[in-house]
C-alpha atoms as a PDB file:
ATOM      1  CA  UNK A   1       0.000   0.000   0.000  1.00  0.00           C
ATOM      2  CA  UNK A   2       1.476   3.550  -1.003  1.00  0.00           C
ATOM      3  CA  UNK A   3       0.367   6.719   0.018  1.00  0.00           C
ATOM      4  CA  UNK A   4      -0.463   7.650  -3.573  1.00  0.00           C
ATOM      5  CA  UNK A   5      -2.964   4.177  -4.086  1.00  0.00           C
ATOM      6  CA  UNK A   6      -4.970   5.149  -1.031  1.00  0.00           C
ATOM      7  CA  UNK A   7      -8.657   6.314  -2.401  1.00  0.00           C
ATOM      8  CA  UNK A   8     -10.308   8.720  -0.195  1.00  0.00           C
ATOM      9  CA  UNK A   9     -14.316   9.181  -0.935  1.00  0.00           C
ATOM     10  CA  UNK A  10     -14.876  12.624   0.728  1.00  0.00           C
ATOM     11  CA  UNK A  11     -12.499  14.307  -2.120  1.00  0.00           C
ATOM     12  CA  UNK A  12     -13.636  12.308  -4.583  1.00  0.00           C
ATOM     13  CA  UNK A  13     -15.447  14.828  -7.162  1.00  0.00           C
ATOM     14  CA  UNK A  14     -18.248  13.408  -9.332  1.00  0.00           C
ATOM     15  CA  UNK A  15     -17.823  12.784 -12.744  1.00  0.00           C
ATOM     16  CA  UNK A  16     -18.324  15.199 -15.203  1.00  0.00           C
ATOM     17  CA  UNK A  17     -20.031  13.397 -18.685  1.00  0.00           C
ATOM     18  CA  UNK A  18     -19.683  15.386 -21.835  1.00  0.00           C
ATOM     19  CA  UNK A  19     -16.692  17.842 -21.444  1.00  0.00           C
ATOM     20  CA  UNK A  20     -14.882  17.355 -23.815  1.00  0.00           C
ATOM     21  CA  UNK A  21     -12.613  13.885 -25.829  1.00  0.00           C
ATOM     22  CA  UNK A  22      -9.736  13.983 -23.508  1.00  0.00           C
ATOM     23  CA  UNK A  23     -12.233  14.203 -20.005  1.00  0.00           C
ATOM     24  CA  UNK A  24     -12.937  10.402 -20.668  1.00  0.00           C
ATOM     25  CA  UNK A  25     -16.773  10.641 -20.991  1.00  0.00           C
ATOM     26  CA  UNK A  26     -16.975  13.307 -24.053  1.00  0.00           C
ATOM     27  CA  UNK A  27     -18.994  13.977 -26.892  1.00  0.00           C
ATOM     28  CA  UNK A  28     -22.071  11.269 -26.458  1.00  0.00           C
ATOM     29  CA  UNK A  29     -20.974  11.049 -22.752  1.00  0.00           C
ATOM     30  CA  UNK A  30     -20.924   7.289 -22.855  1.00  0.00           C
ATOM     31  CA  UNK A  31     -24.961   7.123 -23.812  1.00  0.00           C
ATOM     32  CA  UNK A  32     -23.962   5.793 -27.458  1.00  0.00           C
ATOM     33  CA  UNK A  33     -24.999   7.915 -31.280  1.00  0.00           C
ATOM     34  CA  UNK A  34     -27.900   8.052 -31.768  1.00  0.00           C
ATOM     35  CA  UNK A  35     -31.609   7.079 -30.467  1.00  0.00           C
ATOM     36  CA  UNK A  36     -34.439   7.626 -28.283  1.00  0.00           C
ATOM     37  CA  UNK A  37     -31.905   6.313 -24.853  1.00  0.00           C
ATOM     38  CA  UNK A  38     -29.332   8.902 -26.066  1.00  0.00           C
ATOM     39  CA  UNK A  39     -31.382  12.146 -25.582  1.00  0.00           C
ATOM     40  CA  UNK A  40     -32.289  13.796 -22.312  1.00  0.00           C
ATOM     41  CA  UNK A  41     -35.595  12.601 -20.371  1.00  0.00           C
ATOM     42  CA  UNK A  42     -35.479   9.025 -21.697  1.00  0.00           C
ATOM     43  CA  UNK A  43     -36.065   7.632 -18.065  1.00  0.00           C
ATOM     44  CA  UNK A  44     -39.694   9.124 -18.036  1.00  0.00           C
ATOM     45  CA  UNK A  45     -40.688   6.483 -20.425  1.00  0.00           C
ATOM     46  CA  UNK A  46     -42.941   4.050 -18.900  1.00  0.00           C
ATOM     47  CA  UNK A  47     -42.620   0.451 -18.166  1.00  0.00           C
ATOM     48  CA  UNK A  48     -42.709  -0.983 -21.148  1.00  0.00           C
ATOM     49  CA  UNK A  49     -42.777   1.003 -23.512  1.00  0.00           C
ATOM     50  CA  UNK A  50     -41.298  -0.063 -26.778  1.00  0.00           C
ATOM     51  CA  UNK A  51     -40.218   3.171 -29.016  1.00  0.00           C
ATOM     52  CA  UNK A  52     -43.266   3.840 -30.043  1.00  0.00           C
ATOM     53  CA  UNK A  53     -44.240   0.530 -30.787  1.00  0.00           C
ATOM     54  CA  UNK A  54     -47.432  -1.755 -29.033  1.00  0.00           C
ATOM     55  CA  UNK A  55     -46.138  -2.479 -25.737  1.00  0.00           C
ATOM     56  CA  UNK A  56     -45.983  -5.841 -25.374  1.00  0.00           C
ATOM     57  CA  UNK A  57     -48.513  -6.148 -22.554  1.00  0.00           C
ATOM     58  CA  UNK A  58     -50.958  -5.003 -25.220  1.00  0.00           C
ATOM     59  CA  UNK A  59     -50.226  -7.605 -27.314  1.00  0.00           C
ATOM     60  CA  UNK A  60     -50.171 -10.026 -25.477  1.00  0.00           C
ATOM     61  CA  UNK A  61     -53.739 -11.709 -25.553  1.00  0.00           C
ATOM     62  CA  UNK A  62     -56.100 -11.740 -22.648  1.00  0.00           C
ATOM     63  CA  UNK A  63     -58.047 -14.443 -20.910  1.00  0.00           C
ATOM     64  CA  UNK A  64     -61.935 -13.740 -21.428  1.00  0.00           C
ATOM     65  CA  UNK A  65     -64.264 -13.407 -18.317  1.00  0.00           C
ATOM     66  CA  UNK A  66     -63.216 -13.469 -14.630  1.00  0.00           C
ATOM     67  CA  UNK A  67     -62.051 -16.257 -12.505  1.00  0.00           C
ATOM     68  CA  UNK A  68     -64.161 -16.819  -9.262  1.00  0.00           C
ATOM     69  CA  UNK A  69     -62.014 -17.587  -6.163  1.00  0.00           C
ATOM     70  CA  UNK A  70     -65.287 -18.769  -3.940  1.00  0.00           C
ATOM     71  CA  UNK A  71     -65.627 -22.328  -4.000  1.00  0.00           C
ATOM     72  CA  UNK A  72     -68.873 -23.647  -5.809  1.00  0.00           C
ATOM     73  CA  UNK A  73     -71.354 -25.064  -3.306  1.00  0.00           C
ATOM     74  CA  UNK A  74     -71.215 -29.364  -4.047  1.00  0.00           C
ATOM     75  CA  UNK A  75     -74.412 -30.677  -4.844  1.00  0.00           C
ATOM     76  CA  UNK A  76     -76.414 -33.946  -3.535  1.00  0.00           C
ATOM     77  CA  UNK A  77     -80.133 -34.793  -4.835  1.00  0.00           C
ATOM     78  CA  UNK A  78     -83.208 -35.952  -2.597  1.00  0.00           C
ATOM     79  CA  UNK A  79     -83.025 -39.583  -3.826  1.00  0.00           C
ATOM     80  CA  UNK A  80     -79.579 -39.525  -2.611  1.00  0.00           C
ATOM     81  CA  UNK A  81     -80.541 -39.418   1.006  1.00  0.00           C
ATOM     82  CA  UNK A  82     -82.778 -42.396   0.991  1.00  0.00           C
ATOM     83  CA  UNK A  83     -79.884 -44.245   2.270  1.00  0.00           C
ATOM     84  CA  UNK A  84     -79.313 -42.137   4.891  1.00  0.00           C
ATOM     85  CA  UNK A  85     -81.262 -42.008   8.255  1.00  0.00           C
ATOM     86  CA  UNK A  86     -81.423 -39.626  11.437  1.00  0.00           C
ATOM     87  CA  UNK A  87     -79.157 -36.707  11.431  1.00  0.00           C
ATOM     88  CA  UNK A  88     -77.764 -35.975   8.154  1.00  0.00           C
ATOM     89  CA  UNK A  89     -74.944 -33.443   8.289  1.00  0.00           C
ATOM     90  CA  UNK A  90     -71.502 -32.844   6.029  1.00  0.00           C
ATOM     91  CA  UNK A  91     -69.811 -35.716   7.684  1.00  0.00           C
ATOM     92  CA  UNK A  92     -72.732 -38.110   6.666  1.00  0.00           C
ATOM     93  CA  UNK A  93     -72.539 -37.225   3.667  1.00  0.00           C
ATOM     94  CA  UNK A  94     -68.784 -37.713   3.085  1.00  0.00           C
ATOM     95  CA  UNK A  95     -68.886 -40.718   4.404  1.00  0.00           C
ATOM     96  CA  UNK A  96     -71.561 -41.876   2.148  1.00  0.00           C
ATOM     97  CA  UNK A  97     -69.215 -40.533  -0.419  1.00  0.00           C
ATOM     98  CA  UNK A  98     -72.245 -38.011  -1.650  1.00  0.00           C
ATOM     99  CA  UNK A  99     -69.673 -35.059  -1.210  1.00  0.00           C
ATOM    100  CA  UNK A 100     -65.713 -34.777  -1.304  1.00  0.00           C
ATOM    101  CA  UNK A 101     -64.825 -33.577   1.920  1.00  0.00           C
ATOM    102  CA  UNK A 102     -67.106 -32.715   5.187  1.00  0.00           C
ATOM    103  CA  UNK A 103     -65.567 -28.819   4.868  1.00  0.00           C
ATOM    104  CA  UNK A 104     -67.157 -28.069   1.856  1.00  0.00           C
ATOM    105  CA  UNK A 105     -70.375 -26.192   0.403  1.00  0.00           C
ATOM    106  CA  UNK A 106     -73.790 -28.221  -0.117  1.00  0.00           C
ATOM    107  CA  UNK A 107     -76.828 -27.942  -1.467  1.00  0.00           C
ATOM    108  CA  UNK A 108     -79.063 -30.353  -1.282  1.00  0.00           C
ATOM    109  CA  UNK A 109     -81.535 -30.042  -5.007  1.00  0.00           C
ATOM    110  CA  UNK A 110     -84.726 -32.155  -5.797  1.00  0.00           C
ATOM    111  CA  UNK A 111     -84.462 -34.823  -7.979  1.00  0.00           C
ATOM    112  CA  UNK A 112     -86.615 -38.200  -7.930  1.00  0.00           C
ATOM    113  CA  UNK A 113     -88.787 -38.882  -4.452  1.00  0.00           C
ATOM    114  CA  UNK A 114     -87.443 -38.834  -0.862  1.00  0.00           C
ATOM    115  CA  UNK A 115     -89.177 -41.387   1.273  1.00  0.00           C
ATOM    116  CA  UNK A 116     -86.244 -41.596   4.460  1.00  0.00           C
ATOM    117  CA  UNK A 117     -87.177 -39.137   7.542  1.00  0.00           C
ATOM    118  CA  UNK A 118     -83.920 -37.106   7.861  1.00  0.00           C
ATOM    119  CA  UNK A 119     -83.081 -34.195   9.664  1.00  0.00           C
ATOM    120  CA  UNK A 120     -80.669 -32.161   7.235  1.00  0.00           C
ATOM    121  CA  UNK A 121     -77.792 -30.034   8.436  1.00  0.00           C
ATOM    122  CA  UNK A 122     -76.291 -28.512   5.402  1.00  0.00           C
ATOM    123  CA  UNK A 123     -75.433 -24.786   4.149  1.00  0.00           C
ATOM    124  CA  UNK A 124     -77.975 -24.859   1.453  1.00  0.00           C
ATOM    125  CA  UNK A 125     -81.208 -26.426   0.411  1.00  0.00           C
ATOM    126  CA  UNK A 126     -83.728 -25.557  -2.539  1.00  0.00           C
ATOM    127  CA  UNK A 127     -87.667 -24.638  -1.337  1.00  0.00           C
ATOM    128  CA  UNK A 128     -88.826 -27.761  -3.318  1.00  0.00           C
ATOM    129  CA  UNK A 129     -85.861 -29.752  -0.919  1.00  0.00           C
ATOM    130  CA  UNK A 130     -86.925 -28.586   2.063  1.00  0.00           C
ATOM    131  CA  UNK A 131     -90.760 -28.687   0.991  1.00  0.00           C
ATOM    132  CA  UNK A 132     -89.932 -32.677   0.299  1.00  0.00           C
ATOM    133  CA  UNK A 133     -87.648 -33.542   3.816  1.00  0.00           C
ATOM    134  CA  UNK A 134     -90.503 -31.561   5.302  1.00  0.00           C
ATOM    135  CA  UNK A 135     -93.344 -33.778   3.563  1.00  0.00           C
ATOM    136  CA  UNK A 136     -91.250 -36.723   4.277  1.00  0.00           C
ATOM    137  CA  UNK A 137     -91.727 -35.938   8.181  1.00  0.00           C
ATOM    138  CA  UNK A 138     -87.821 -34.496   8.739  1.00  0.00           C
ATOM    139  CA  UNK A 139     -86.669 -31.246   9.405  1.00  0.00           C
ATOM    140  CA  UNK A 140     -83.894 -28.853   7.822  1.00  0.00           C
ATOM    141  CA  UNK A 141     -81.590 -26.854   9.486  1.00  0.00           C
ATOM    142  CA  UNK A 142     -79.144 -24.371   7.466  1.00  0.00           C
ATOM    143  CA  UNK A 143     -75.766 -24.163   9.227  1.00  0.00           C
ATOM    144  CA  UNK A 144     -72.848 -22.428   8.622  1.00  0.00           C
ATOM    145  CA  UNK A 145     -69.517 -23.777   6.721  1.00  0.00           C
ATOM    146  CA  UNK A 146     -66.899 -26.146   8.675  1.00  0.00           C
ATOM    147  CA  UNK A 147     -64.297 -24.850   9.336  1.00  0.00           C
ATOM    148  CA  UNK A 148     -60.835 -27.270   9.172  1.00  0.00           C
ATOM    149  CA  UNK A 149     -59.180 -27.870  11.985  1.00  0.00           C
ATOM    150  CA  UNK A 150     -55.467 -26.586  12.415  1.00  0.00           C
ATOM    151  CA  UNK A 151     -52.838 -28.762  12.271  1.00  0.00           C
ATOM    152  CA  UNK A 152     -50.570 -29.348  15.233  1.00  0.00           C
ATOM    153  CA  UNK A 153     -47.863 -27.749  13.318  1.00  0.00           C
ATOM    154  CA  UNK A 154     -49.156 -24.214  13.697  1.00  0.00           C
ATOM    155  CA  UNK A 155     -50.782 -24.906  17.235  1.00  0.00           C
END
């Protein structure tokens, strides 16, 4: 280490672009010839832009419609439940293998003739469902969605 290699910051001046050939950084001051990036206020440009040509975020094409995040509801018929009896909730249903999972959406929708007496615990029924567990002598009940349970790992 000399005294002449040591680099001190504080005196350090900044560069000065475009002051002349022998300064270094003269003439185009390092920003090339010619062009859009070589005159002043080419940083306002926005993202993306393309010199004048169709960004490429308009050209790209775009999915039609909208994507729904909320889960559909899962749906089980009134002839379904003839094979059930009592209380019929979401976890008598998944174990009858009528709906995926017990934390899920249902509504229950007529279709054929429901002769079993159940009392149905779901989120959702049509009128003519509950008009034909009512007629069958069994009672509905709308309840809210299960949650899951946490795991132990976040407990």
């Amino acid at each position: 280490m000399k005294y002449n290699d040591l680099e001190v910051t504080k005196n350090a001046r900044p560069s000065r672009k475009g002051r002349g050939i022998s300064a270094g950084q003269g003439k185009t001051a390092g920003r090339g010839t010619k062009g859009q990036k070589s005159r002043t206020g080419h940083r306002k440009m926005p993202a993306g832009f393309m010199g004048g040509q169709r960004a490429i975020m308009q050209a790209v094409p775009k999915l039609k419609g909208f994507k729904s995040f909320h889960p559909k509801a899962e749906v089980v018929y009134t002839d379904r439940l003839n094979e059930l009896k009592g209380k019929v909730d979401n976890f008598a249903l998944a174990e009858a293998s009528l709906v995926s999972s017990p934390f899920v959406k249902v509504k229950v929708i007529t279709r054929g003739e429901l002769t079993a007496k159940i009392d149905l615990e779901t989120q959702f029924a049509s009128k003519s469902a509950v008009a034909a567990i009512k007629k069958a002598g069994g009672s509905f009940k709308q309840v809210p969605i299960l949650k899951r349970p946490e795991s132990k790992k976040e407990a």
